[in-house]
C-alpha atoms as a PDB file:
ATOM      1  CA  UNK A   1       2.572  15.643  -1.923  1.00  0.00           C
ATOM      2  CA  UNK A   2       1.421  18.419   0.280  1.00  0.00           C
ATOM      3  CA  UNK A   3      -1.749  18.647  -1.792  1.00  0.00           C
ATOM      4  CA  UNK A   4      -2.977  15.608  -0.433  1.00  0.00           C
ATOM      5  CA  UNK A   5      -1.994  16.098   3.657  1.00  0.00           C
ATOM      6  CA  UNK A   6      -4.883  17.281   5.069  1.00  0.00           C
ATOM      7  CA  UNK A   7      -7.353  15.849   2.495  1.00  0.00           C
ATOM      8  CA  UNK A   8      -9.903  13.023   3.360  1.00  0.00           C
ATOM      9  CA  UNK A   9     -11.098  11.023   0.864  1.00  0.00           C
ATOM     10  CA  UNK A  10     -14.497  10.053   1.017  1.00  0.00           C
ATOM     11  CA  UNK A  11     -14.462   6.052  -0.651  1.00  0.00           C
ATOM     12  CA  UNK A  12     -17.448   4.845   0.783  1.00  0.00           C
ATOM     13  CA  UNK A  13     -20.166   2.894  -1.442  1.00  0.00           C
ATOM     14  CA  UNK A  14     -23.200   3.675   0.926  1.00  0.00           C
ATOM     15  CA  UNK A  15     -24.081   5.600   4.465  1.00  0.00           C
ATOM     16  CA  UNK A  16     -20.950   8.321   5.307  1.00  0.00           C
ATOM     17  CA  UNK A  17     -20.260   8.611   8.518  1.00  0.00           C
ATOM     18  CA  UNK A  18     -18.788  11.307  10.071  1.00  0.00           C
ATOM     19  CA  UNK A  19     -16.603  12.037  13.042  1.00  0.00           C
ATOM     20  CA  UNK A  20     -13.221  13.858  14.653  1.00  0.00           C
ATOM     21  CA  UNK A  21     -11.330  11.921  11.805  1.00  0.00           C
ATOM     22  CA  UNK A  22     -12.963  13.152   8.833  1.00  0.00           C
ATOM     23  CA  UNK A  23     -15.233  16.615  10.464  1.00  0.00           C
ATOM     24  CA  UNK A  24     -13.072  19.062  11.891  1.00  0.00           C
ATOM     25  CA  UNK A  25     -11.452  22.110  10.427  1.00  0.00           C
ATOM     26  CA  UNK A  26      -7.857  20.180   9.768  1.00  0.00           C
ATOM     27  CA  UNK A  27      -9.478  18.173   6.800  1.00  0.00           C
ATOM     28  CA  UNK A  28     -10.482  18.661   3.278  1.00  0.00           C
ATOM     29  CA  UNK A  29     -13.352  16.308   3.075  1.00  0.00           C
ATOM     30  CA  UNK A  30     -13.998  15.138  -0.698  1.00  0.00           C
ATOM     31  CA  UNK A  31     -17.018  14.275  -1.342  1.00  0.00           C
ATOM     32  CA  UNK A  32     -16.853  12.401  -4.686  1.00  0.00           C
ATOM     33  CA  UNK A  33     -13.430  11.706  -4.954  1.00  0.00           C
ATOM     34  CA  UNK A  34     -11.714   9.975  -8.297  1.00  0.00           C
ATOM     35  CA  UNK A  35     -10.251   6.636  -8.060  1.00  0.00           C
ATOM     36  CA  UNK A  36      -6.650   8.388  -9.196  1.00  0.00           C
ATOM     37  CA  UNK A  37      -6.421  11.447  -7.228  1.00  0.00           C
ATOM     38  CA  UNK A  38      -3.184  12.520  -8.738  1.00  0.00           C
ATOM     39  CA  UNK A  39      -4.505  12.883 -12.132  1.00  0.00           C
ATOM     40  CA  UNK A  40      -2.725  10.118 -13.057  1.00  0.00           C
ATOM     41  CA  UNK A  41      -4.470   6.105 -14.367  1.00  0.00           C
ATOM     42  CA  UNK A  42      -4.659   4.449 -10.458  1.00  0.00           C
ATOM     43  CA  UNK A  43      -1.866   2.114 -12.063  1.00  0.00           C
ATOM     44  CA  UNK A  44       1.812   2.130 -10.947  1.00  0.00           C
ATOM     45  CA  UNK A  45       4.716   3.390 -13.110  1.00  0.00           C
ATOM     46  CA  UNK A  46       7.917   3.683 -12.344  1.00  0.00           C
ATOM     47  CA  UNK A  47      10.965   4.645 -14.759  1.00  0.00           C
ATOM     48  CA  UNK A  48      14.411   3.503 -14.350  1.00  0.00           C
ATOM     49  CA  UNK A  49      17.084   3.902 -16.071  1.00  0.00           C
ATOM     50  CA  UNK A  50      18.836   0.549 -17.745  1.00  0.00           C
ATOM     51  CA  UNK A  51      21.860   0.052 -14.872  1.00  0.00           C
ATOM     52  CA  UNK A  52      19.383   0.539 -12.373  1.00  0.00           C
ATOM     53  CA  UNK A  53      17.421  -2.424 -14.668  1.00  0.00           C
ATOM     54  CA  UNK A  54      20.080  -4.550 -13.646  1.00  0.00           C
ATOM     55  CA  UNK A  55      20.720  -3.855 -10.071  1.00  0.00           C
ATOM     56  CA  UNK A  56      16.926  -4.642  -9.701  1.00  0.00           C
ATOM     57  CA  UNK A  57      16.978  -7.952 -11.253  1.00  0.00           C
ATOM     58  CA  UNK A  58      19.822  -8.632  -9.585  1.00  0.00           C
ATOM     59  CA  UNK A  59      18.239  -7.751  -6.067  1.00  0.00           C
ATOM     60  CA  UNK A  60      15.213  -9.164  -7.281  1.00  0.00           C
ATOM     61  CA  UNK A  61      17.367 -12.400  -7.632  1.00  0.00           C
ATOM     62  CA  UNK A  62      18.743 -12.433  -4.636  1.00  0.00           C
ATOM     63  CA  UNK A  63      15.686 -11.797  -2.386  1.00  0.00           C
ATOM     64  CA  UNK A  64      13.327 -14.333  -4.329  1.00  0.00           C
ATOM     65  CA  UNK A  65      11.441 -16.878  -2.264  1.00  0.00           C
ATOM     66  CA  UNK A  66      12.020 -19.932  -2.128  1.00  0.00           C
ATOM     67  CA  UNK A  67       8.600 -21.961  -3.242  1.00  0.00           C
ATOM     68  CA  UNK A  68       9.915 -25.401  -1.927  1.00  0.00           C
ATOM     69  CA  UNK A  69      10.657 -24.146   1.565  1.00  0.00           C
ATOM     70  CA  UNK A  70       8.811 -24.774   4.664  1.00  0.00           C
ATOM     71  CA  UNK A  71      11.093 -23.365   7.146  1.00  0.00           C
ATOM     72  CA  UNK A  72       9.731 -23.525  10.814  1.00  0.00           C
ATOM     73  CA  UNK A  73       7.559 -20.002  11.433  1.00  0.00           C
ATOM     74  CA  UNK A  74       6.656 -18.574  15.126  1.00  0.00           C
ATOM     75  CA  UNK A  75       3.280 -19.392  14.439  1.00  0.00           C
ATOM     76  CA  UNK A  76       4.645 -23.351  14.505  1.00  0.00           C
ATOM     77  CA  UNK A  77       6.754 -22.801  17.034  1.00  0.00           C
ATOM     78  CA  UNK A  78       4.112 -21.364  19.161  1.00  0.00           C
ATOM     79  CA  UNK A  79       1.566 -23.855  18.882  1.00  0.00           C
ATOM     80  CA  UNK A  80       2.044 -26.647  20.954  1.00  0.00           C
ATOM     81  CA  UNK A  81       2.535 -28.946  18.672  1.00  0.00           C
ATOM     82  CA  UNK A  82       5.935 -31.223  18.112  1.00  0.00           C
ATOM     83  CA  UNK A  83       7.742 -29.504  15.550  1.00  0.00           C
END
């Protein structure tokens, strides 16, 4: 969305600062922006159409977690203790 390239989005609850991110001519600085800058709700909406349904339940399948697991991570692997 080209609109929203060179925009900056001012989100801060308190004190703005200022600085080469946010200050120089490259940026749109908004002030008082709206949570949904878009126009849209904030909330995420997608529409597919019903085989795409299925091929994302089926992927969705597929690539579930498995709760029960507790595979061996780098973080265990790298901690000095026996694994």
């Amino acid at each position: 969305m080209p609109e929203f390239t060179s925009a900056y989005y001012n989100m801060s609850q308190g004190e703005d600062d200022r600085g080469p991110w946010n200050s120089d001519g490259d940026w749109e600085f908004i002030e008082d922006p709206q949570p949904a800058v878009g126009g849209g709700d904030g909330l995420v909406t997608v529409t597919v159409s019903g085989a795409d349904v299925e091929v994302l339940q089926a992927m969705a399948a597929r690539t579930a977690s498995d709760i029960s697991a507790d595979p061996k991570t780098g973080a265990d692997l790298g901690s000095g203790q026996a694994v």
